[in-house]
Protein backbone atom coordinates (compact mmCIF):
# COMPACT_ATOMS: atom_id res chain seq x y z
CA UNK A 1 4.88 13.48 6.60
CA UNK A 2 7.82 10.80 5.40
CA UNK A 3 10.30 9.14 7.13
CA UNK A 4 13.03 7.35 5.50
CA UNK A 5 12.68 4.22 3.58
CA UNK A 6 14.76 1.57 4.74
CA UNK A 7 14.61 0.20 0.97
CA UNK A 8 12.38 -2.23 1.84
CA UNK A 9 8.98 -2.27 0.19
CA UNK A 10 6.64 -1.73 3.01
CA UNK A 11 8.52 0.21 5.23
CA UNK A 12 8.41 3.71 3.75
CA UNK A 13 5.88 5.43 5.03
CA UNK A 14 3.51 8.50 4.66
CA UNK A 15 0.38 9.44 5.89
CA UNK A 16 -2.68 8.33 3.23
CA UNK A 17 -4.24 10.61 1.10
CA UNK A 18 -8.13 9.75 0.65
CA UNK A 19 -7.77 7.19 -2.05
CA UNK A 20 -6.39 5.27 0.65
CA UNK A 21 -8.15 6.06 3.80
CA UNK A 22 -10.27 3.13 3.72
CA UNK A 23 -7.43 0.69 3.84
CA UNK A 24 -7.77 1.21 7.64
CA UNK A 25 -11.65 -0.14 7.25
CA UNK A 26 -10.21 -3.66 5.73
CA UNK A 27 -9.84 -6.50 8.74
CA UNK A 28 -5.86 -7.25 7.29
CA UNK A 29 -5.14 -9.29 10.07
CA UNK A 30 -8.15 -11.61 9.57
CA UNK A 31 -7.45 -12.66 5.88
CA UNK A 32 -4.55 -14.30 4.39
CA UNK A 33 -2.17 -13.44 1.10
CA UNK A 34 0.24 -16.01 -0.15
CA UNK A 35 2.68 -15.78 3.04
CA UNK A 36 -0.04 -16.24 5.47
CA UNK A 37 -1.37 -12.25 7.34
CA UNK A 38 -2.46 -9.96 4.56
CA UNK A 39 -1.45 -7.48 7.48
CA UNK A 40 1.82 -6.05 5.18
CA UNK A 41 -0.92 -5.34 2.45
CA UNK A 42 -1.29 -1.02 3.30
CA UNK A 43 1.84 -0.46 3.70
CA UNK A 44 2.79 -2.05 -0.10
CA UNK A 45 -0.13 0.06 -1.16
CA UNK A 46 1.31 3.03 0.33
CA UNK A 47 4.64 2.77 -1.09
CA UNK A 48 3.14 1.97 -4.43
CA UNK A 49 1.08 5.28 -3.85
CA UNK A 50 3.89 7.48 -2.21
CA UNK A 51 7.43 6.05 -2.64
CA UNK A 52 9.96 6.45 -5.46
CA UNK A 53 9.70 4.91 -8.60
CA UNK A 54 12.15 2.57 -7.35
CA UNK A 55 10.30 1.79 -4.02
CA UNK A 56 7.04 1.96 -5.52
CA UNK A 57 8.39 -0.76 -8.25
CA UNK A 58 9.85 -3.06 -5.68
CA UNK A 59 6.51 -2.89 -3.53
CA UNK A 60 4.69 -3.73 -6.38
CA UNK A 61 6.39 -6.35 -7.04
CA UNK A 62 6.22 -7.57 -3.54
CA UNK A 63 2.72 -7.43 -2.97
CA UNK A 64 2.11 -8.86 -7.20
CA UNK A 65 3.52 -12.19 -4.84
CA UNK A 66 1.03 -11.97 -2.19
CA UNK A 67 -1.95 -11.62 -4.02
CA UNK A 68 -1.31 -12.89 -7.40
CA UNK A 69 1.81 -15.41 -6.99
CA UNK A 70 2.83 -16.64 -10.40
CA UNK A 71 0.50 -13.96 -12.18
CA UNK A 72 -2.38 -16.64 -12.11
CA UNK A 73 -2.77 -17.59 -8.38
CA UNK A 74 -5.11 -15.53 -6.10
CA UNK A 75 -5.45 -14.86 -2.73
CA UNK A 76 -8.08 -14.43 -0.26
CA UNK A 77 -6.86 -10.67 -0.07
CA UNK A 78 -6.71 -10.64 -3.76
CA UNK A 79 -10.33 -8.89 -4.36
CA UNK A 80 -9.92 -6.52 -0.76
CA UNK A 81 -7.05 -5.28 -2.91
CA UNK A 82 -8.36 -4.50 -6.00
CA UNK A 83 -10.26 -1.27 -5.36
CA UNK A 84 -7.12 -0.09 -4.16
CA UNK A 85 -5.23 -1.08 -6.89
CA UNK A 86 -8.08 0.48 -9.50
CA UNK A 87 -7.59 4.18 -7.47
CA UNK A 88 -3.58 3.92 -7.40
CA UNK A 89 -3.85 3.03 -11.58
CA UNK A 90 -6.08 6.13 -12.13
CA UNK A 91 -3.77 8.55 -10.00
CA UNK A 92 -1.08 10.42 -12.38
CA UNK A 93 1.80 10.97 -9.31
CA UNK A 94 2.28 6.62 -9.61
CA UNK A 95 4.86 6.00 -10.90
CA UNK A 96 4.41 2.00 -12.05
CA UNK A 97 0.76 2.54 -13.49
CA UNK A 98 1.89 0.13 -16.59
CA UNK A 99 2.56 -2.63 -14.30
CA UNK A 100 -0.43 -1.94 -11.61
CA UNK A 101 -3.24 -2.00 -14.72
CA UNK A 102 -1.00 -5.44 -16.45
CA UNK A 103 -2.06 -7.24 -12.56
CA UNK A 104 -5.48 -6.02 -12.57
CA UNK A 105 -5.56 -7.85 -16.08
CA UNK A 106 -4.11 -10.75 -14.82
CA UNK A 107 -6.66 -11.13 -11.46
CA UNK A 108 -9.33 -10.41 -14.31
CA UNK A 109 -8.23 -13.61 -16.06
CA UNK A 110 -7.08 -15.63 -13.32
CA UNK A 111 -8.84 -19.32 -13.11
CA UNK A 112 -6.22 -21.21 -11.22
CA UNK A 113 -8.46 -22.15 -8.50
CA UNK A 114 -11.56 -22.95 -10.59
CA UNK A 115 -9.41 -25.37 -13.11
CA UNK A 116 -7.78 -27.15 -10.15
CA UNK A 117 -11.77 -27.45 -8.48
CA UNK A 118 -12.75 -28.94 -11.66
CA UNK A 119 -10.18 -32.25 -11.96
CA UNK A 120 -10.41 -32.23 -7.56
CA UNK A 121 -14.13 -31.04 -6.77
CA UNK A 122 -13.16 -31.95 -2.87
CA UNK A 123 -11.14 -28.34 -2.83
CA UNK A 124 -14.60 -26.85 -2.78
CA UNK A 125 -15.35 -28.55 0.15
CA UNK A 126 -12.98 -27.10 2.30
CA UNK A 127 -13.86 -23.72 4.71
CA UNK A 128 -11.66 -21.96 3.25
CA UNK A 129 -12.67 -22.03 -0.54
CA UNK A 130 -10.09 -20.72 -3.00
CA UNK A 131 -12.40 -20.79 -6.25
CA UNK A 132 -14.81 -18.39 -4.10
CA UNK A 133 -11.21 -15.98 -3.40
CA UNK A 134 -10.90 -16.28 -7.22
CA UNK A 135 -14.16 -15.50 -8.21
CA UNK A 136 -14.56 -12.31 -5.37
CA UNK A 137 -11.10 -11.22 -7.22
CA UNK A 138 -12.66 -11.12 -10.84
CA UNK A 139 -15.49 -9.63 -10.01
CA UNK A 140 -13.54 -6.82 -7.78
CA UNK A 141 -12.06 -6.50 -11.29
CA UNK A 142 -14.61 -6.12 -13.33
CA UNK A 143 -16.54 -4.09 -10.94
CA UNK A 144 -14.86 -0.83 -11.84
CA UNK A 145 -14.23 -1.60 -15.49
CA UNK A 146 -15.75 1.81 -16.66
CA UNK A 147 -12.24 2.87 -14.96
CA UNK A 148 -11.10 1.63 -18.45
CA UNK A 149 -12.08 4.12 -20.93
CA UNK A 150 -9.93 7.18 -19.19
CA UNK A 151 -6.91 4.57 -19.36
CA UNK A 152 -7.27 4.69 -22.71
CA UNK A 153 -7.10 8.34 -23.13
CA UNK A 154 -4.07 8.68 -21.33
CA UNK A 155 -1.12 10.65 -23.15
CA UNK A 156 1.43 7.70 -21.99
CA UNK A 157 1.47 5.17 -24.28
CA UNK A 158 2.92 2.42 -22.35
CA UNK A 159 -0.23 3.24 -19.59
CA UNK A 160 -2.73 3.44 -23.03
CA UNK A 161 -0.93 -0.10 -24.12
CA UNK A 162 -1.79 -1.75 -20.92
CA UNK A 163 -5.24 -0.22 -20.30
CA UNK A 164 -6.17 -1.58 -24.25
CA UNK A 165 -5.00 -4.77 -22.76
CA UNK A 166 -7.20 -4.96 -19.38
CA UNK A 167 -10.22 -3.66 -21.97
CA UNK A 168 -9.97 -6.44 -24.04
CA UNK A 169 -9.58 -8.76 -20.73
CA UNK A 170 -12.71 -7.09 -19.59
CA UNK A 171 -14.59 -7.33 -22.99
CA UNK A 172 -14.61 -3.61 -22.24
């Protein structure tokens, strides 16, 4: 069941299909995106997954902020996300797959964290690590990169384009 979008990403809302039923299982409220609560994280993913193009775009771009700010900074929720961004690239009724496989490319190469750790080795020090968030996220990544070979298959070329992308990321 829908109700109406008030335009902004987030806020149109639908009940999940199974692909994302386990985004009640992640503790949102306990880890942190780029504006602090990663609690705004399922409902992005369910506008991504559900909205218009439109609203799907705009959440997308929204939650591309609070998990990969810049394309090349990640976030503790960055590798949480992933899986969920892995089933909403593989399902055909998305409508910005293009732009969902291009950010799984760009957690897969992200090394912010590590190349800041490696001229200040103190940031590893500190509870909460980025270069571990940054690693987690990569691996998330990579974890599902047999995912890449039915990209590549797909009759869309712009989806084919990007997916030939993340499987040269992947060394895929």
């Amino acid at each position: 069941m829908r109700t109406a979008s008030t335009g902004q990403p987030g806020t149109e809302r639908t009940e999940h299909q199974p692909y994302l039923g386990a985004l009640d299982e992640v503790p949102w409220h306990e880890i942190q995106d780029s504006t602090g609560s990663a609690d705004a994280i399922p409902g992005l993913l369910d506008d991504i997954a559900h909205g218009s193009a439109d609203t799907a775009t705009a959440a997308l771009g929204e939650l591309r902020k609070r998990i990969c700010q810049y394309g090349f900074v990640v976030e503790q929720a960055t590798a949480a996300t992933v899986p969920f961004l892995w089933e909403l690239a593989q399902s055909p009724q998305v409508t910005c797959r293009p732009q969902i496989i291009r950010l799984l490319a760009s957690i897969a190469e992200a090394r912010q964290w590590e190349h800041t750790a490696s001229a200040y080795p103190k940031l590893l020090n500190h509870r909460e690590n980025p270069v571990v968030w940054e690693r987690a996220a990569r691996q998330a990544v990579h974890a599902r990169r047999g995912a890449v070979r039915s990209l590549l298959k797909e009759q869309d070329t712009e989806i084919a384009r990007a997916g030939t992308e993340l499987a040269r990321t992947l060394g895929v």
